[in-house]
Protein backbone atom coordinates (compact mmCIF):
# COMPACT_ATOMS: atom_id res chain seq x y z
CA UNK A 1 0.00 0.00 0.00
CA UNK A 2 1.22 3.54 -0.73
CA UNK A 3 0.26 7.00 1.36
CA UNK A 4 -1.16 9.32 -0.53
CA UNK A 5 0.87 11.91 0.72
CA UNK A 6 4.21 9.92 -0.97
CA UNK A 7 5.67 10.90 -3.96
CA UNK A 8 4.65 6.98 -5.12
CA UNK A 9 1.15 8.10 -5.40
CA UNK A 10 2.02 9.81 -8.71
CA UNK A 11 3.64 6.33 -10.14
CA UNK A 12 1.26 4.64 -9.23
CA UNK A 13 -1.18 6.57 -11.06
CA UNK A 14 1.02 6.61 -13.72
CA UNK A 15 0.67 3.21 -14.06
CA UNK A 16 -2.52 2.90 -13.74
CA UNK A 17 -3.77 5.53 -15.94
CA UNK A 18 -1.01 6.35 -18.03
CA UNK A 19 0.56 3.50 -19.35
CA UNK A 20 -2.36 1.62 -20.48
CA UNK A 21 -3.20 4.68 -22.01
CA UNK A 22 -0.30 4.74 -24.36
CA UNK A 23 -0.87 1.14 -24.86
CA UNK A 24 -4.34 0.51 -25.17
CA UNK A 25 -5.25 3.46 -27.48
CA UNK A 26 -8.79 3.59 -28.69
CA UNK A 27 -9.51 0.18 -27.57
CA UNK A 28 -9.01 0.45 -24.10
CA UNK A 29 -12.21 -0.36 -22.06
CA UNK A 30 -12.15 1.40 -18.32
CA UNK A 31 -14.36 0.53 -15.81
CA UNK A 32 -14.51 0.51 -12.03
CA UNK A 33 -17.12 1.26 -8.77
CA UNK A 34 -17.35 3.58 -5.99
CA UNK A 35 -18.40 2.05 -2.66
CA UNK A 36 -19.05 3.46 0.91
CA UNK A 37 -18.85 1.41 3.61
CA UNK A 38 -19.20 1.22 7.62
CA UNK A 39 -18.10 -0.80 10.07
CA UNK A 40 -19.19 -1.00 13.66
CA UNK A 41 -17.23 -2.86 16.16
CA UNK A 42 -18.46 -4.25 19.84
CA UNK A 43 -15.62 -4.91 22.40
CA UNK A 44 -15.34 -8.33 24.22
CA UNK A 45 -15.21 -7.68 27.42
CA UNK A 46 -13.77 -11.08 27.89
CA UNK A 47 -11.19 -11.19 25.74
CA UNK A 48 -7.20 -11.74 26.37
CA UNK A 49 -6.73 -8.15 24.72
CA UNK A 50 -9.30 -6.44 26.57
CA UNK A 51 -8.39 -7.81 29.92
CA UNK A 52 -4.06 -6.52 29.06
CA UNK A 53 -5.57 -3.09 28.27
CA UNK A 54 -7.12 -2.90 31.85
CA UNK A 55 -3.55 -3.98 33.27
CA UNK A 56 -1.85 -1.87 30.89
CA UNK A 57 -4.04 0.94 29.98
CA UNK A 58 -3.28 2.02 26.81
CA UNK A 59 -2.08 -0.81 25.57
CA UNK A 60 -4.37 -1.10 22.79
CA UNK A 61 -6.80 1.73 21.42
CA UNK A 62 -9.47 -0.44 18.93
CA UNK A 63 -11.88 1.38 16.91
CA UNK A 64 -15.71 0.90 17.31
CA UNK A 65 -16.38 2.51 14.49
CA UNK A 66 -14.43 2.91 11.16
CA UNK A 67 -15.71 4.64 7.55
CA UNK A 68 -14.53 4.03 4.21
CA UNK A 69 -14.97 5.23 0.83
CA UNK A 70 -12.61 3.53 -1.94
CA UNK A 71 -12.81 3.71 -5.40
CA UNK A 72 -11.60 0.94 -7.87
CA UNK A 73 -10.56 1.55 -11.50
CA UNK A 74 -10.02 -0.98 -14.16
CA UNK A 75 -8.47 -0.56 -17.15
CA UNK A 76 -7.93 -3.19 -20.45
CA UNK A 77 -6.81 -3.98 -23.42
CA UNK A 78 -4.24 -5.07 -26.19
CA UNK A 79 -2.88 -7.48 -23.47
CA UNK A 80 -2.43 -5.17 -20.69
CA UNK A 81 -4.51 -5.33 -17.31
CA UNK A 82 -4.68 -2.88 -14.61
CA UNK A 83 -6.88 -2.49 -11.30
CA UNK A 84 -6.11 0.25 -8.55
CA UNK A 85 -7.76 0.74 -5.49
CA UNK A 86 -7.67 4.60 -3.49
CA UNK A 87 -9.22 4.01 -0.42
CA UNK A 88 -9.76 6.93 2.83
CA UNK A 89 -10.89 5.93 5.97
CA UNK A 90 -12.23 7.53 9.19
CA UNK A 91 -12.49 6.17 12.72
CA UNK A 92 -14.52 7.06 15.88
CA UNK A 93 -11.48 8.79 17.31
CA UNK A 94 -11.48 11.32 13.98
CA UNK A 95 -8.46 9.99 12.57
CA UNK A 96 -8.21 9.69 8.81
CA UNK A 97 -5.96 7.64 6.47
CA UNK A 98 -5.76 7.65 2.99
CA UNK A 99 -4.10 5.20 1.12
CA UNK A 100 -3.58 3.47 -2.96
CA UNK A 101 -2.60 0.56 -4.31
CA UNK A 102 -2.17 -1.60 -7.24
CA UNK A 103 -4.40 -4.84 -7.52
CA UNK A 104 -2.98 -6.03 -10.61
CA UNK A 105 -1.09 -4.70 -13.51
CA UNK A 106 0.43 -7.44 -15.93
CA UNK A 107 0.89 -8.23 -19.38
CA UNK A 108 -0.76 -11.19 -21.33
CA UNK A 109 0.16 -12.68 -24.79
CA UNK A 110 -1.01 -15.69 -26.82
CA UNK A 111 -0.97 -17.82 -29.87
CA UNK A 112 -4.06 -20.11 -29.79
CA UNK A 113 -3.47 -22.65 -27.10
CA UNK A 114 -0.63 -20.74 -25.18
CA UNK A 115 -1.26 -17.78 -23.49
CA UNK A 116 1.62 -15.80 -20.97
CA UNK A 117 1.15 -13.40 -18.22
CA UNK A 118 4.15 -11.35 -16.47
CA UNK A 119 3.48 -8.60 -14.05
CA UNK A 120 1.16 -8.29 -10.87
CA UNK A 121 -1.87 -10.53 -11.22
CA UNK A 122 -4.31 -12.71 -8.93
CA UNK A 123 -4.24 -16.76 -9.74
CA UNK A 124 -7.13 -18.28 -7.83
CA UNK A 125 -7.56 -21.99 -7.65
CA UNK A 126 -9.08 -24.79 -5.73
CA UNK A 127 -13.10 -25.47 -5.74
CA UNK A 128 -13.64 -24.67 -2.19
CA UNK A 129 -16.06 -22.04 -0.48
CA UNK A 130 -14.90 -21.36 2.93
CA UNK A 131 -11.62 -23.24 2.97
CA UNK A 132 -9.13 -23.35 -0.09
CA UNK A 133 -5.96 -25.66 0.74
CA UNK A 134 -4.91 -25.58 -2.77
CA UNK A 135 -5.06 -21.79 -3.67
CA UNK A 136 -1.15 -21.48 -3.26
CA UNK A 137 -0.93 -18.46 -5.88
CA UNK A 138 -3.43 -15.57 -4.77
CA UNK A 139 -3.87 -17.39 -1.08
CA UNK A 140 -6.96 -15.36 -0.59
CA UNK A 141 -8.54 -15.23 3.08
CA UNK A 142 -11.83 -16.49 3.02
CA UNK A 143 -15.48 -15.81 4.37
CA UNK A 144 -14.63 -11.70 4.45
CA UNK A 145 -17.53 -9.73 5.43
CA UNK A 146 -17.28 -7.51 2.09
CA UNK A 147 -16.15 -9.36 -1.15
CA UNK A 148 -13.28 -7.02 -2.19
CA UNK A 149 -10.83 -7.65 -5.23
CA UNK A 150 -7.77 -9.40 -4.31
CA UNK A 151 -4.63 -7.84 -4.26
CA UNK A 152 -2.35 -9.90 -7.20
CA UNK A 153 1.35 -11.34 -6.27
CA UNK A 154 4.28 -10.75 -8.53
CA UNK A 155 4.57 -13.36 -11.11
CA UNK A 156 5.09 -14.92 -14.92
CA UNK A 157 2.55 -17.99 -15.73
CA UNK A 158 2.59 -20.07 -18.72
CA UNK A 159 -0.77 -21.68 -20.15
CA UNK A 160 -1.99 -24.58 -22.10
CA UNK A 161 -5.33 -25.55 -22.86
CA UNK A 162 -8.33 -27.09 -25.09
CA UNK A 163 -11.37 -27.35 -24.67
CA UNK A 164 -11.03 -29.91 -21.40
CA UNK A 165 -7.76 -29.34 -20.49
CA UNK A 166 -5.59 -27.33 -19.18
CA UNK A 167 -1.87 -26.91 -17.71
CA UNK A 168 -0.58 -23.97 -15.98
CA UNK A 169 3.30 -23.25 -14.71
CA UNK A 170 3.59 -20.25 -12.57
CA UNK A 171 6.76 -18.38 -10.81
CA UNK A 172 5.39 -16.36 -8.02
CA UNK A 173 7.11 -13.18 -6.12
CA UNK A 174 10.37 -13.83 -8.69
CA UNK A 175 13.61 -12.92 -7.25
CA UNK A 176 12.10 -12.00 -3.79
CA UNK A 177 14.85 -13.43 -1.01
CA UNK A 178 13.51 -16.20 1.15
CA UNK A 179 11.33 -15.47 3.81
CA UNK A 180 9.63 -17.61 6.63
CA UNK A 181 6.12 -15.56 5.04
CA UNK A 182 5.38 -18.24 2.50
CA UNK A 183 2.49 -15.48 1.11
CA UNK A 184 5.87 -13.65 0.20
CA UNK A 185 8.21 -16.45 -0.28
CA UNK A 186 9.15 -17.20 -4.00
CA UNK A 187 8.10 -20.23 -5.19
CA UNK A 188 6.93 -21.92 -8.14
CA UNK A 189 3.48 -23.84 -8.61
CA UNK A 190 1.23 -25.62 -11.13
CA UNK A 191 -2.51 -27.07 -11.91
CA UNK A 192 -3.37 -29.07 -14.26
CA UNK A 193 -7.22 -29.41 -14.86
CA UNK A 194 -9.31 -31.97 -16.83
CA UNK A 195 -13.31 -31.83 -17.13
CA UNK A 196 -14.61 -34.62 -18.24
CA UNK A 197 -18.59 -34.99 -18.09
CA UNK A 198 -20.06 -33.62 -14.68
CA UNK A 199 -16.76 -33.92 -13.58
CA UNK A 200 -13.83 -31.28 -13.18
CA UNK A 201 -10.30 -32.39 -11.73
CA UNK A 202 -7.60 -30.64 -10.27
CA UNK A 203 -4.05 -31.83 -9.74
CA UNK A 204 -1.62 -28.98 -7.87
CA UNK A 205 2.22 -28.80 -7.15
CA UNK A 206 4.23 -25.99 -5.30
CA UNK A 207 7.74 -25.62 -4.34
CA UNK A 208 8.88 -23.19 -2.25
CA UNK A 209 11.85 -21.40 -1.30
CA UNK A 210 11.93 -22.13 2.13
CA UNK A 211 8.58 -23.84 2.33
CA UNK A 212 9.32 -26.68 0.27
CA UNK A 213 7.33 -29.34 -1.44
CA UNK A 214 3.67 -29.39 -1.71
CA UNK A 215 1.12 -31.62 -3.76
CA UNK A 216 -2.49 -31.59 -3.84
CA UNK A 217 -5.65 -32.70 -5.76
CA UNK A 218 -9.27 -31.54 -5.55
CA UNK A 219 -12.68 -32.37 -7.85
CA UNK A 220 -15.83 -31.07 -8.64
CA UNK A 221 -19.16 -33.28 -9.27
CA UNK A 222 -22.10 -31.98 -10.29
CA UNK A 223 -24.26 -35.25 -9.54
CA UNK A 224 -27.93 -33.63 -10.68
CA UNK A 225 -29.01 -30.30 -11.62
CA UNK A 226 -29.18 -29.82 -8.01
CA UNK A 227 -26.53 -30.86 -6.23
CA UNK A 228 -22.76 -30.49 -6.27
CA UNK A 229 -20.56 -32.54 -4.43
CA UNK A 230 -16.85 -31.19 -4.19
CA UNK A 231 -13.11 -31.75 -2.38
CA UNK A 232 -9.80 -30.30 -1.99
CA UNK A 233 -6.75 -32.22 0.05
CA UNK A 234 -2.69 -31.00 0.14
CA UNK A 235 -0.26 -32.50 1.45
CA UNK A 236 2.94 -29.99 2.07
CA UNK A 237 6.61 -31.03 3.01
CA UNK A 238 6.72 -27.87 5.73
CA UNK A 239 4.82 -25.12 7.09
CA UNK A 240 6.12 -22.22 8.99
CA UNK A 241 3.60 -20.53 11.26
CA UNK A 242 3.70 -19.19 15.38
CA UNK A 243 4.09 -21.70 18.05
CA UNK A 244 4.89 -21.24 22.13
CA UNK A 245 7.23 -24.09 24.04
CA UNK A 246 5.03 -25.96 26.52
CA UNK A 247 7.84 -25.15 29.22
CA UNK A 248 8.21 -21.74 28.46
CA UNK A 249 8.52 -18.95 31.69
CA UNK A 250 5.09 -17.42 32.74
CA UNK A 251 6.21 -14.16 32.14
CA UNK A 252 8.53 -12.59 28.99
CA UNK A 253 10.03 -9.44 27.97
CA UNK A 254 9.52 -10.43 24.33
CA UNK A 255 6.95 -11.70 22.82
CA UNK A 256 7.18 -16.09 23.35
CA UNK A 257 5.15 -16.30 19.92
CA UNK A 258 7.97 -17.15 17.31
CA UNK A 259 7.81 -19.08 13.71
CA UNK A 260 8.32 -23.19 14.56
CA UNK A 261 8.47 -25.15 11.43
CA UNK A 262 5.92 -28.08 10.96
CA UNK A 263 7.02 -31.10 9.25
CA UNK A 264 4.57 -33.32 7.09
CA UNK A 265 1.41 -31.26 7.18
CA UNK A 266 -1.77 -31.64 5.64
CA UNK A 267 -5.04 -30.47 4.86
CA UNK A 268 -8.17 -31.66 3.43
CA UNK A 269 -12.06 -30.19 2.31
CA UNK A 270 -15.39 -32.18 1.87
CA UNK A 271 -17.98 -29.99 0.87
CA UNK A 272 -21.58 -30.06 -1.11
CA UNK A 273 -24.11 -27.74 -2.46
CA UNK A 274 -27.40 -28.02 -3.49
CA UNK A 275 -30.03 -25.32 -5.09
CA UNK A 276 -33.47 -25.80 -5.54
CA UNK A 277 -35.86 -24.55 -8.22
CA UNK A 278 -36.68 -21.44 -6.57
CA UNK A 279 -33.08 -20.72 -5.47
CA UNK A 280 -32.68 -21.65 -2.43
CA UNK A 281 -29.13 -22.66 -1.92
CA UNK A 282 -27.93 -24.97 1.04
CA UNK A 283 -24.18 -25.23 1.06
CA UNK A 284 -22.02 -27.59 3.44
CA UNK A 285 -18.40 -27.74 4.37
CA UNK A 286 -16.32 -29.94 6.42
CA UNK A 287 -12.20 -28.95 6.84
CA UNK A 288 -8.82 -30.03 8.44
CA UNK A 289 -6.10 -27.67 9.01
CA UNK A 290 -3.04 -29.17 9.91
CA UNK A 291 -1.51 -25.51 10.03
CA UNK A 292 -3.34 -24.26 12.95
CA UNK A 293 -2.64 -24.79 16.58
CA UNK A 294 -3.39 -28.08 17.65
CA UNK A 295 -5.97 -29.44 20.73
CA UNK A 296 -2.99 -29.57 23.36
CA UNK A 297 -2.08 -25.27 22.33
CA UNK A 298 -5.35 -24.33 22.72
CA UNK A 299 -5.79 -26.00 25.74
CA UNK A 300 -1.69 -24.70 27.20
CA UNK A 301 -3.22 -21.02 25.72
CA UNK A 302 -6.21 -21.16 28.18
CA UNK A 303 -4.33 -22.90 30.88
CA UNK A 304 -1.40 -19.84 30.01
CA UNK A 305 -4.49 -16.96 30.30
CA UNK A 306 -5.46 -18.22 33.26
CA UNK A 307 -1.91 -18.28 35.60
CA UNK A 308 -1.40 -14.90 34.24
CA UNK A 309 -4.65 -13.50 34.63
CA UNK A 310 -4.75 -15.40 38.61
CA UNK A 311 -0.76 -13.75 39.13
CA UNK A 312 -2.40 -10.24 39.37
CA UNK A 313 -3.67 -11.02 42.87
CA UNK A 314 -0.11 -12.01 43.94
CA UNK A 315 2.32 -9.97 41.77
CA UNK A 316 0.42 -6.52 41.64
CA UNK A 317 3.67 -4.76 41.45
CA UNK A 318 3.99 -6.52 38.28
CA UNK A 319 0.46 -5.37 36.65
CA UNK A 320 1.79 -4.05 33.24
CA UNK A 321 4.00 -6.70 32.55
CA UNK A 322 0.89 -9.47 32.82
CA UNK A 323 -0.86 -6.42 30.76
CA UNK A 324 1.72 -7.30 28.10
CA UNK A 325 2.33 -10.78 28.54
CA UNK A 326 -1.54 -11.19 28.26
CA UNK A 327 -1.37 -8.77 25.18
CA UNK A 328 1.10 -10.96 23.34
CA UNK A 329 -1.33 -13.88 23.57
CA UNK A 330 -3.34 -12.30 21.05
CA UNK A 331 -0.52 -13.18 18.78
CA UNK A 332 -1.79 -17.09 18.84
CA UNK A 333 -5.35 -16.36 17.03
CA UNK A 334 -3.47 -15.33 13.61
CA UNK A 335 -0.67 -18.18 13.56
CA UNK A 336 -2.81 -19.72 10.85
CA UNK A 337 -5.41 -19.07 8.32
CA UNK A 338 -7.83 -20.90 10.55
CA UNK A 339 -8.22 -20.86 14.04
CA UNK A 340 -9.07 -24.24 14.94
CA UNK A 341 -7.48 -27.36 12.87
CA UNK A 342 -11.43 -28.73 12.54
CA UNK A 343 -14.18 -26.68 10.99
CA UNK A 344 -18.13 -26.94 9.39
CA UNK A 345 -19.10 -24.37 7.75
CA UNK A 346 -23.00 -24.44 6.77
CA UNK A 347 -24.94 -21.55 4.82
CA UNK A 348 -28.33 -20.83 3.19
CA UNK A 349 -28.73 -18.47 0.81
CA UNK A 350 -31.73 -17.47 -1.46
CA UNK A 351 -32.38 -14.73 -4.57
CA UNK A 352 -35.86 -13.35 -5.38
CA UNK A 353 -36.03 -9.83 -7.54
CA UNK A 354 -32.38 -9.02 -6.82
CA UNK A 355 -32.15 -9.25 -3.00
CA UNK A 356 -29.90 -12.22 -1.75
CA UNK A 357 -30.51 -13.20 1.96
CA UNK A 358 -28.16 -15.20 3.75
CA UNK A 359 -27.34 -17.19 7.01
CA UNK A 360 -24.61 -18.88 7.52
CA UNK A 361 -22.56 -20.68 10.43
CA UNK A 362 -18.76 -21.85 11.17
CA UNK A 363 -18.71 -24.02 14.20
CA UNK A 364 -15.38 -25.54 15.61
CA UNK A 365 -16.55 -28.67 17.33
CA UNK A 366 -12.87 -29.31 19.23
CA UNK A 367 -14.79 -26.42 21.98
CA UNK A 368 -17.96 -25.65 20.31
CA UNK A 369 -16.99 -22.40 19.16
CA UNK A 370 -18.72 -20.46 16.42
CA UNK A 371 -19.67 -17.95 14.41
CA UNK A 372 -22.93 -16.93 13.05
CA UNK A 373 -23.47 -14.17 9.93
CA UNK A 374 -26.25 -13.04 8.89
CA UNK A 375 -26.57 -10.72 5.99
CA UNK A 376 -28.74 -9.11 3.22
CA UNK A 377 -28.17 -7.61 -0.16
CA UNK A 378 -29.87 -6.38 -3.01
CA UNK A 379 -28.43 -5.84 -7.13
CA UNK A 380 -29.66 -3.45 -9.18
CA UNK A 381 -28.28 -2.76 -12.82
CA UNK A 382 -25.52 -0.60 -10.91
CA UNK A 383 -26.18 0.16 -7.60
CA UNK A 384 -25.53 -2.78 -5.07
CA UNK A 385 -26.28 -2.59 -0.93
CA UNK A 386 -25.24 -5.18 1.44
CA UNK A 387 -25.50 -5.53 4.89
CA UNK A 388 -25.34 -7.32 7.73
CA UNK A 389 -23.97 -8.79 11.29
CA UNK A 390 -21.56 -11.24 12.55
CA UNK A 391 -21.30 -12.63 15.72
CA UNK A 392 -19.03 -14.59 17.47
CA UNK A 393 -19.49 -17.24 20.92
CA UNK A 394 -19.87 -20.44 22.39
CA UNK A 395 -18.68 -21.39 25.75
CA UNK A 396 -15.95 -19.58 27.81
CA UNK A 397 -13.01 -21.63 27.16
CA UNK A 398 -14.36 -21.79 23.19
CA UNK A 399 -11.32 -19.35 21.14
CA UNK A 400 -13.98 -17.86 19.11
CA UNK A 401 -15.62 -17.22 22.28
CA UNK A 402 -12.12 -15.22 22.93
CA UNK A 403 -11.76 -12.97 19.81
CA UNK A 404 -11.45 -9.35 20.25
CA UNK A 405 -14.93 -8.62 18.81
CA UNK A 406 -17.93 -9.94 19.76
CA UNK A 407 -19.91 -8.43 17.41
CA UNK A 408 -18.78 -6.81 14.14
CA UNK A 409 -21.62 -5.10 11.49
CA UNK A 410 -21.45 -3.59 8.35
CA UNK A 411 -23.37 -1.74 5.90
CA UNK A 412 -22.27 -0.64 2.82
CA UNK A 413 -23.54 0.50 -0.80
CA UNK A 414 -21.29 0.09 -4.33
CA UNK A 415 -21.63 2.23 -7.30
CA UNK A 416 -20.48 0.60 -10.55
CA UNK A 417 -19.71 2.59 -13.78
């Protein structure tokens, strides 16, 4: 992302609006949307982070409330691609931000059967909804509130296909030095896809500079006009991601959260969908996440939260330092992409005129933790408005019951031209 207020701004736009200018000509086609949008947050009151900023007050100054406004522009043609995004926000506090960046800007050429990209673009794969093992180009977080455009990674892909095939070879983040980040790290994958019937197959491989080896394999069914059956699995050599020693000392001066490297890891997706005639759509997902903290963390985590929060009533000369010890726990609900290594993930969803209803529910049945959304949105020929709430619970000792937020909504209303 780049400041407005930094003399990349003017690049950037450059980029964006100048080069495909030169480039494109007359046949350019631009496009893009406006959208406002508002988020309201609601504090949990028992939460690791909001019990550290009573020890430590100060320690952590959330927003309730946060406004944005971000404009998208898209711009096409004779092989070149670009999206930008300029985004300002404004939080309860009256602090503003403004910032830009580039989604994607790349190059594509062909000849019939081959096509080649270079340059900044998003690479999506895998068939999943709500958990994607095998998307190890764009690595997009899932289940966001707001469906925003993903922001591309560095790379040059090489194509094949027919109609039922296809092959693809891509370098990703080229020449980038090794990093534990494997979002960042540069690697080099490939999918090869084959539909065949009601049937679509995947096959995946990814090597990575400090990640290693990773294969994987997912399919699609479509078994009647109604329902779809689907399933993802990857298998990878290592995975980076934070981890605490059981024995570590109750209290720190630095953070005890530091990247462990997991050997043989896996992950796997079972999911189905089916639609009836007057679209209704029931959707089902079961997942394992080898990458995420395992039963015996969690439990250590609460059993950590607890001797620090109960060492208060003995150490109160040493408040802050629980504050930030307690802070610093946090730290354990992003070591992965999912919190808990088992997940379901139901939703229902229904369109009638243009509005789109939804309910839908995650629920980690290692603690019964869970989170419920429910949302509603309506598409006109350019105007779209979506809104909704999310909340998140189950019993004390649940993580999700832990989060920061109990209770995050959103409205929000796009403009596309």
């Amino acid at each position: 992302m780049v400041n407005l207020k930094t003399p990349a701004l003017g690049a950037l736009l450059t980029a964006l609006l100048c080069t495909p200018a030169v480039a494109l000509a007359e046949d350019a086609d631009f496009s893009g949307q406006v959208r406002g949008l508002l988020n309201s947050y609601s504090s949990n009151s028992a939460s690791k982070l909001a019990i550290a900023n009573q020890l430590a007050p100060g320690l952590s100054n959330k927003n309730t409330l946060l406004g944005v406004v971000e404009t998208e522009l898209r711009a096409s043609g004779k092989g070149i691609t670009a999206v930008a995004t300029l985004q300002g926000q404004m939080n309860d506090g009256g602090r503003t931000q403004a910032t830009a960046w580039l989604n994607e800007l790349y190059g594509s050429l062909g000849d019939g059967a081959w096509q080649f990209s270079a340059g900044k673009k998003t690479i999506a794969w895998d068939v999943g909804y709500g958990f994607r093992p095998n998307d190890v180009v764009a690595q997009e977080k899932r289940r966001s509130l707001i469906s925003t455009t993903v922001i591309g990674k560095p790379l040059a892909s090489l194509e094949y296909f027919n109609s039922n095939t296809s092959v693809s070879m891509v370098w990703v983040n080229p020449g980038h030095a090794a990093t534990t980040d494997v979002a960042d790290e540069q690697a080099l994958a490939a999918r090869i896809y084959h539909h065949n019937g009601g049937v679509d197959l995947h096959g995946f491989g990814r090597y990575g500079q400090k990640s290693g080896g990773s294969l994987g394999a997912a399919a699609s069914w479509v078994a009647t006009d109604e329902m779809e059956v689907h399933g993802s699995l990857r298998f990878m050599q290592r995975n980076t991601g934070l981890r605490m020693n059981a024995d570590t000392p109750l209290l720190q001066r630095n953070s005890p959260w530091q990247n462990n490297t997991q050997n043989n890891v896996v992950q796997a997706m079972l999911g189905a969908n089916y639609t009836t005639e007057s679209q209704h759509s029931f959707f089902i997902e079961a997942w394992w996440d080898g990458t995420a903290l395992s039963d015996r963390d969690w439990q250590n985590w609460n059993k950590r939260n607890l001797t620090l929060q109960g060492s208060v009533n003995y150490l109160p000369q040493m408040q802050q330092v629980i504050g930030y010890n307690l802070a610093w726990q946090n730290q354990a609900l992003s070591a992965s992409g999912n919190i808990r290594r088992k997940n379901v993930f139901a939703r229902w969803s229904w369109q009638e005129n243009g509005w789109q209803p939804s309910l839908d529910v995650l629920w980690t049945p290692e603690d019964n933790g869970r989170i419920v959304t429910a949302a509603l949105g309506w598409q006109g020929d350019r105007i779209s408005i979506n809104g909704g709430v999310r909340f998140y619970g189950g019993p004390s000792k649940a993580i999700l019951a832990q989060l920061p937020d109990s209770r995050t909504a959103y409205i929000s209303a796009t403009w596309a031209f």
